[in-house]
N, C-alpha and C. Protein backbone atom coordinates (compact mmCIF):
# COMPACT_ATOMS: atom_id res chain seq x y z
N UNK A 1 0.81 -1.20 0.00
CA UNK A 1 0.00 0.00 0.00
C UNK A 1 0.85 1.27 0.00
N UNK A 2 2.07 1.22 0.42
CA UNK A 2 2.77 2.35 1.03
C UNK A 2 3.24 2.90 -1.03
N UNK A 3 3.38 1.92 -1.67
CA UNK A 3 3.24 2.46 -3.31
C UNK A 3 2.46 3.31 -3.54
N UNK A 4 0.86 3.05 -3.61
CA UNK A 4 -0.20 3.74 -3.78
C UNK A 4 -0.23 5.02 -3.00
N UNK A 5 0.51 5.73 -2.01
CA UNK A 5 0.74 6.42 -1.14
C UNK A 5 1.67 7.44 -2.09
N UNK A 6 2.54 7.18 -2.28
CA UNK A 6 3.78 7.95 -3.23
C UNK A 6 3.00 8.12 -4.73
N UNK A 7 1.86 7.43 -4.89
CA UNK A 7 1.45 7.94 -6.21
C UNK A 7 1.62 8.85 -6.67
N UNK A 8 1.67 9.76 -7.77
CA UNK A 8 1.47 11.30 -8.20
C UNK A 8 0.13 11.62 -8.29
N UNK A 9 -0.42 12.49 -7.65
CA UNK A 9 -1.61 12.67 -7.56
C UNK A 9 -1.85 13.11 -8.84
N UNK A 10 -0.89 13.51 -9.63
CA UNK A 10 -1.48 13.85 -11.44
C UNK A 10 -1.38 12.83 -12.38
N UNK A 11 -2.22 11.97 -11.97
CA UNK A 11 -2.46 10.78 -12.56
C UNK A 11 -3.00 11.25 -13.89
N UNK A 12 -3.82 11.88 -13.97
CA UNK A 12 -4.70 12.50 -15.11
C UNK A 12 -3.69 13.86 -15.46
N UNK A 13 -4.04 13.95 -16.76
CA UNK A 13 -3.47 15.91 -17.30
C UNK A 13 -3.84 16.88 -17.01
N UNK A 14 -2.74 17.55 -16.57
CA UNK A 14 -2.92 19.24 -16.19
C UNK A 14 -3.19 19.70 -17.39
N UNK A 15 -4.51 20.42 -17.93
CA UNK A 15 -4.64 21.61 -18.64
C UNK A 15 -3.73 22.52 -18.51
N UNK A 16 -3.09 22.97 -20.02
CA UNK A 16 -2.74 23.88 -20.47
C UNK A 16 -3.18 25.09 -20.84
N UNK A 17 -3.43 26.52 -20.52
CA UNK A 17 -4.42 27.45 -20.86
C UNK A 17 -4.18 27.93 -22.36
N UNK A 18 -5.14 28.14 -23.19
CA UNK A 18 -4.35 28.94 -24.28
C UNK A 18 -4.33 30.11 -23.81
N UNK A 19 -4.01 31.47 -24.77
CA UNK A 19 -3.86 32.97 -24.74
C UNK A 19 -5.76 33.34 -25.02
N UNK A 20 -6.00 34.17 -24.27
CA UNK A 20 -7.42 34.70 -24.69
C UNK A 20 -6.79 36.68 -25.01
N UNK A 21 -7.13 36.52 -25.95
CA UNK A 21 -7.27 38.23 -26.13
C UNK A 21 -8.27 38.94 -24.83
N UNK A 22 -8.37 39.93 -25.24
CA UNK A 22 -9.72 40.93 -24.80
C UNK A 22 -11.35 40.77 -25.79
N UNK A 23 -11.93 40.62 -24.65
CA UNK A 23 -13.24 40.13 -25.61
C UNK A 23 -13.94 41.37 -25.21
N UNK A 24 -15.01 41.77 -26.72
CA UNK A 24 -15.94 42.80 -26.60
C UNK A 24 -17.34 42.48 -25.96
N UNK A 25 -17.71 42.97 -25.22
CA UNK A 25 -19.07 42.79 -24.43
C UNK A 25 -19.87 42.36 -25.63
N UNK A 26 -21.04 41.50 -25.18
CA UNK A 26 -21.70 40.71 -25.93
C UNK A 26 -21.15 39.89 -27.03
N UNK A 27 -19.99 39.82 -27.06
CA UNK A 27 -19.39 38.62 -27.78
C UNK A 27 -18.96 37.68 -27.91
N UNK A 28 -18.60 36.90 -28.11
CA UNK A 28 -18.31 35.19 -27.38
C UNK A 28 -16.54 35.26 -27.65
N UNK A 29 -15.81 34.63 -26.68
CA UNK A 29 -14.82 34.28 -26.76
C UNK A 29 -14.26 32.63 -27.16
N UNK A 30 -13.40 32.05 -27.54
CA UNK A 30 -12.90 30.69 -27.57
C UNK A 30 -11.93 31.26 -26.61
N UNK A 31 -11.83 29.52 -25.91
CA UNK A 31 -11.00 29.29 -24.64
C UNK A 31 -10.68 28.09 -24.91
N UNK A 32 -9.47 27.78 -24.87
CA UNK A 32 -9.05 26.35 -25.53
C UNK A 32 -7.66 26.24 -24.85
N UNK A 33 -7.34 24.93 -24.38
CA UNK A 33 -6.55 24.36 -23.77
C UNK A 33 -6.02 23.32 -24.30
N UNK A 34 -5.00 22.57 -23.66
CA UNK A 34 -4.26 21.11 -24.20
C UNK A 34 -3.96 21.13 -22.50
N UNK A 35 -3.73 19.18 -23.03
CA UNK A 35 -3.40 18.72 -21.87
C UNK A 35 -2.41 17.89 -22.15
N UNK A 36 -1.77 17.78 -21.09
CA UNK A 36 -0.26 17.35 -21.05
C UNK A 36 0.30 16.55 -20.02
N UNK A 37 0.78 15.28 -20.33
CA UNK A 37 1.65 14.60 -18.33
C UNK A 37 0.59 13.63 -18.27
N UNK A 38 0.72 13.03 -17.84
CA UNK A 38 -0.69 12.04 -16.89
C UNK A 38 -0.40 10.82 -17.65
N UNK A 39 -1.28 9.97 -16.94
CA UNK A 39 -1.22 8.36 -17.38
C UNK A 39 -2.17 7.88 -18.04
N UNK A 40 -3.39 8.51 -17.30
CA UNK A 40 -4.68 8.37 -17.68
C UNK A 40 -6.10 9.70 -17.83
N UNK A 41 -6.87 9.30 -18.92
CA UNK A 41 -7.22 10.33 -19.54
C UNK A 41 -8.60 10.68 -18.38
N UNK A 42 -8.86 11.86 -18.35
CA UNK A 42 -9.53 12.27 -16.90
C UNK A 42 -10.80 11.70 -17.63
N UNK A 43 -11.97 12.05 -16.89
CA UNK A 43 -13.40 11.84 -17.29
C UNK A 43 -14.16 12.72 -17.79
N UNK A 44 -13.34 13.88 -17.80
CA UNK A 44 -14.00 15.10 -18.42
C UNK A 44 -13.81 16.29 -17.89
N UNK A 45 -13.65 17.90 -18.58
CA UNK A 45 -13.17 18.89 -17.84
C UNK A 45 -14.48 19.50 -17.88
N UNK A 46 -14.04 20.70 -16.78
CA UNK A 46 -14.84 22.13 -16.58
C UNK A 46 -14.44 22.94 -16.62
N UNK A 47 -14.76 24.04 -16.88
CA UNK A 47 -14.06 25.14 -17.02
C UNK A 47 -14.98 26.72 -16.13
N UNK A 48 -14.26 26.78 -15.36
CA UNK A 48 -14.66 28.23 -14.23
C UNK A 48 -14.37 29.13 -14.82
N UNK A 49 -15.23 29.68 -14.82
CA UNK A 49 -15.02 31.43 -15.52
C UNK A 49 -15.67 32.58 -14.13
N UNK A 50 -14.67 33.42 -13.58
CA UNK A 50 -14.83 33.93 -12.53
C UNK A 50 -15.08 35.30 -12.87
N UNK A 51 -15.77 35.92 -12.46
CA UNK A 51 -16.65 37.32 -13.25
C UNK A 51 -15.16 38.25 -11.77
N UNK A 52 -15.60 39.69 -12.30
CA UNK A 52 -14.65 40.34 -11.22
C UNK A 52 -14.90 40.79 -10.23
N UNK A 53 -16.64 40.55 -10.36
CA UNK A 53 -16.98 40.61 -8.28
C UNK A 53 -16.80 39.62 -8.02
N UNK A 54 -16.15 38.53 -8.36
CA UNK A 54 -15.88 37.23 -7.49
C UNK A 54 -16.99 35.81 -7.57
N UNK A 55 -18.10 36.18 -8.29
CA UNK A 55 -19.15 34.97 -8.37
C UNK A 55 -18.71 34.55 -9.69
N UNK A 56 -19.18 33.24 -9.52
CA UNK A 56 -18.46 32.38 -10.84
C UNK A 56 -19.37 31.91 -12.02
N UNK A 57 -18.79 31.29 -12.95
CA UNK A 57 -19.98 30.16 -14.02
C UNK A 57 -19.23 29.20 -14.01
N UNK A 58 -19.81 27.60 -13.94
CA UNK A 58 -19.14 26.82 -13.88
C UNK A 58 -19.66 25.78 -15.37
N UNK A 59 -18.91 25.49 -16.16
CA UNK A 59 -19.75 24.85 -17.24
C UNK A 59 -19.02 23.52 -17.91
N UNK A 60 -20.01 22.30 -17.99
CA UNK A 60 -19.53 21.31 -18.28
C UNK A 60 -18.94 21.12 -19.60
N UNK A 61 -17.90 20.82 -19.64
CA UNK A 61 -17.19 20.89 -21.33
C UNK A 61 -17.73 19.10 -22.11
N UNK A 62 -18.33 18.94 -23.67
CA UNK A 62 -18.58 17.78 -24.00
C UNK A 62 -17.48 16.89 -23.85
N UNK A 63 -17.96 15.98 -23.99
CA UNK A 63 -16.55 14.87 -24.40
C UNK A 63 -15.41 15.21 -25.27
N UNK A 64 -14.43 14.79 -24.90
CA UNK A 64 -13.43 14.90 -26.67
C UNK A 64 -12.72 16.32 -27.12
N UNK A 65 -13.55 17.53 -26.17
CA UNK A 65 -13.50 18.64 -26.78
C UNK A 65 -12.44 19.53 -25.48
N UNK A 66 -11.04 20.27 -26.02
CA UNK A 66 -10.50 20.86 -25.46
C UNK A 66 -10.82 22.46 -25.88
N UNK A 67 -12.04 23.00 -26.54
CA UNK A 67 -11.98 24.49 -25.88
C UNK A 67 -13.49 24.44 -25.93
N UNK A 68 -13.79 25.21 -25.59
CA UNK A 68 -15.03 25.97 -25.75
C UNK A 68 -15.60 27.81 -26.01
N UNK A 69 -16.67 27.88 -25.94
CA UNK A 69 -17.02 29.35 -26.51
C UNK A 69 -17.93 29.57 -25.20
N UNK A 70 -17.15 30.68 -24.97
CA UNK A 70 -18.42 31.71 -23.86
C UNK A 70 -18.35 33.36 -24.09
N UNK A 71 -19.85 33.43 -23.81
CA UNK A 71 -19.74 35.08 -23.79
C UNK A 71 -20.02 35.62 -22.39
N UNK A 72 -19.42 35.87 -21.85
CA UNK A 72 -18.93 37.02 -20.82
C UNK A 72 -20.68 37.99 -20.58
N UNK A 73 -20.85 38.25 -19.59
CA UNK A 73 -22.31 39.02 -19.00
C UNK A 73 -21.78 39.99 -18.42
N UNK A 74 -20.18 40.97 -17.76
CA UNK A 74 -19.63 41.18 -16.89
C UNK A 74 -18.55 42.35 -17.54
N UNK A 75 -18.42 43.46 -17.88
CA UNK A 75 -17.30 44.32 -18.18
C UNK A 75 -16.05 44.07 -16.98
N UNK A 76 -14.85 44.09 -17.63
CA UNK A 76 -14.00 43.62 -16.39
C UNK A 76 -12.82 42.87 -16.60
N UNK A 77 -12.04 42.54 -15.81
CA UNK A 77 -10.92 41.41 -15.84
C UNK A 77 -11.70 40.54 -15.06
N UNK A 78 -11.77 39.39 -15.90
CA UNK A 78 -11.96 37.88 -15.49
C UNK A 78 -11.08 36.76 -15.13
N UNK A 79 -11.18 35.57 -14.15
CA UNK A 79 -10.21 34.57 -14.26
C UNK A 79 -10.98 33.43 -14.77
N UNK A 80 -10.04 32.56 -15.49
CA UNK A 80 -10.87 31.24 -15.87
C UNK A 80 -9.53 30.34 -15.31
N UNK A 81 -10.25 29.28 -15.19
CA UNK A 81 -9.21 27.92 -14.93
C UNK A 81 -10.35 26.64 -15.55
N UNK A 82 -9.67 25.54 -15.90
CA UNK A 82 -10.06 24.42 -16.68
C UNK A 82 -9.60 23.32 -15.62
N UNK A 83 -10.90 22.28 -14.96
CA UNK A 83 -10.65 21.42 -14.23
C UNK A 83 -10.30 20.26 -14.53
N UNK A 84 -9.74 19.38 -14.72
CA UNK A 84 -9.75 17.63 -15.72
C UNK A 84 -10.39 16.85 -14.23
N UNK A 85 -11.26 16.03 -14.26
CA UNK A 85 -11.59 15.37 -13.00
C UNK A 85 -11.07 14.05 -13.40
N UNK A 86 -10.79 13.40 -12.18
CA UNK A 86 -10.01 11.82 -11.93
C UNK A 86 -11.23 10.79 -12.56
N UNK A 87 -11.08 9.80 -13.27
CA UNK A 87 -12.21 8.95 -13.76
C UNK A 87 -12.82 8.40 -12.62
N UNK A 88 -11.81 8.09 -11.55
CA UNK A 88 -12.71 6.82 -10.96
C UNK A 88 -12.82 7.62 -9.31
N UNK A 89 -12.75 8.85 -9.25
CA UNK A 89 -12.97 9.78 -8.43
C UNK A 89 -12.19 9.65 -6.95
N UNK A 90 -10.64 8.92 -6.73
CA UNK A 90 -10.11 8.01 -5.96
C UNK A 90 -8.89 9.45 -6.10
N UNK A 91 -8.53 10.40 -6.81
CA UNK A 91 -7.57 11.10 -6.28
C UNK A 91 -7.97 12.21 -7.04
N UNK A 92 -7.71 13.47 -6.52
CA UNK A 92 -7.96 14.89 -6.44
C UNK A 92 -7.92 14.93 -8.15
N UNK A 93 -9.25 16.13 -8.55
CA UNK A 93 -8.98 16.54 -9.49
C UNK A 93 -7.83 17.43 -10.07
N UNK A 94 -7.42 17.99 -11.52
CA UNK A 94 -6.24 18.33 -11.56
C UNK A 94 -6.84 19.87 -12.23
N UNK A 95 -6.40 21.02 -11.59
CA UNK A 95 -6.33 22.21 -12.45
C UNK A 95 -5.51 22.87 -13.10
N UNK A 96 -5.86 23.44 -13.88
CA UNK A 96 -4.63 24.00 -14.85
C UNK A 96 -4.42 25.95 -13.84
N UNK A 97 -3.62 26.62 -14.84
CA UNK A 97 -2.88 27.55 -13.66
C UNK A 97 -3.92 28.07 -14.27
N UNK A 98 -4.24 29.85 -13.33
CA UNK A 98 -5.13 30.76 -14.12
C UNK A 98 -5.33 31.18 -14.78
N UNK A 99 -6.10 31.43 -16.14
CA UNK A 99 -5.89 32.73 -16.88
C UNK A 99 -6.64 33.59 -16.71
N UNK A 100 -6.33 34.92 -17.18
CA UNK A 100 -6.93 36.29 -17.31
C UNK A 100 -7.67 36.41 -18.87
N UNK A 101 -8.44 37.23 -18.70
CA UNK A 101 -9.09 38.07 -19.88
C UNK A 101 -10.21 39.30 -19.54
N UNK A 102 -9.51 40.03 -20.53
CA UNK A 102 -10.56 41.56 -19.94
C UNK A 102 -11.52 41.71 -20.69
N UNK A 103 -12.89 42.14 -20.19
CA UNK A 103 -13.98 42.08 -21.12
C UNK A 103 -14.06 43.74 -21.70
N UNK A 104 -14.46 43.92 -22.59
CA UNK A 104 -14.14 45.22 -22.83
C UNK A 104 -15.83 46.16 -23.50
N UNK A 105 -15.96 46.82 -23.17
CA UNK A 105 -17.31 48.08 -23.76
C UNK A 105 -17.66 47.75 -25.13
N UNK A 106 -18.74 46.89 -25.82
CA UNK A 106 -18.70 47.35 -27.24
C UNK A 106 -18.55 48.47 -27.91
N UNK A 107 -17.80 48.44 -29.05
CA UNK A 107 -17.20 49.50 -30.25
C UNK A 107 -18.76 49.66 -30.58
N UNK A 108 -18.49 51.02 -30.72
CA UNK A 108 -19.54 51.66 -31.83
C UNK A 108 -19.76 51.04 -32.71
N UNK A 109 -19.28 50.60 -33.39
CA UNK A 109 -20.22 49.15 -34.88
C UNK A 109 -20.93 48.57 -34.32
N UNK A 110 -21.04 48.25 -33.49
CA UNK A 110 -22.07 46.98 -32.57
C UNK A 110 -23.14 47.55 -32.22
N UNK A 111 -22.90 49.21 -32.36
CA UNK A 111 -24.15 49.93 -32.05
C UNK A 111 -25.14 50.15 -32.89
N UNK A 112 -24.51 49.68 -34.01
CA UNK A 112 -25.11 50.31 -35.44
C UNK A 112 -26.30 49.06 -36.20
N UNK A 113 -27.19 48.87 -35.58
CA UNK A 113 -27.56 47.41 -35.71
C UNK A 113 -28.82 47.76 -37.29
């Protein structure tokens, strides 16, 4: 048992963040990651998107798929992080480091509907 003890708890892959630009209010961003290290492939990620008063969105990513699209409700600097969870739920999920992105005022074209 004392093996199973020394395990690496990053059995599964740490997400990699990509780069997010600055996104314009009411517009959707891509957020896309890679994963990297691990033995075994997690059961599926999430991805936290943290508004800048501090309340969050938490949203289930499909199978298979390393980014996704969100649009932002929130003018501001945001944090996101991408969770990979353990398959068989026996050791800590794995997060990737933070990223930033600032949401920004729509441009006047956006006004022009």
């Amino acid at each position: 048992m004392a093996a199973d003890a020394n395990e690496p708890a990053e059995r599964i892959c740490r997400p990699r963040l990509g780069e997010c630009a600055g996104i314009e209010m009411g517009k959707a961003g891509i957020f896309g990651w890679t994963c990297s290290g691990g033995t075994v492939e997690g059961s599926g990620f999430y991805v936290v998107f943290v508004r800048p008063s501090g309340t969050y969105v938490v949203l289930k990513v499909p199978h298979g798929r390393t980014s996704f699209e969100f649009t932002p409700d929130t003018l501001g600097q945001w944090r996101w992080i991408v969770i990979n969870t353990d398959p068989d739920g026996t050791k800590p999920d794995v997060e990737s480091e933070p990223g930033h992105f600032q949401v920004l005022p729509a441009g006047p074209a956006s006004k022009n509907f």
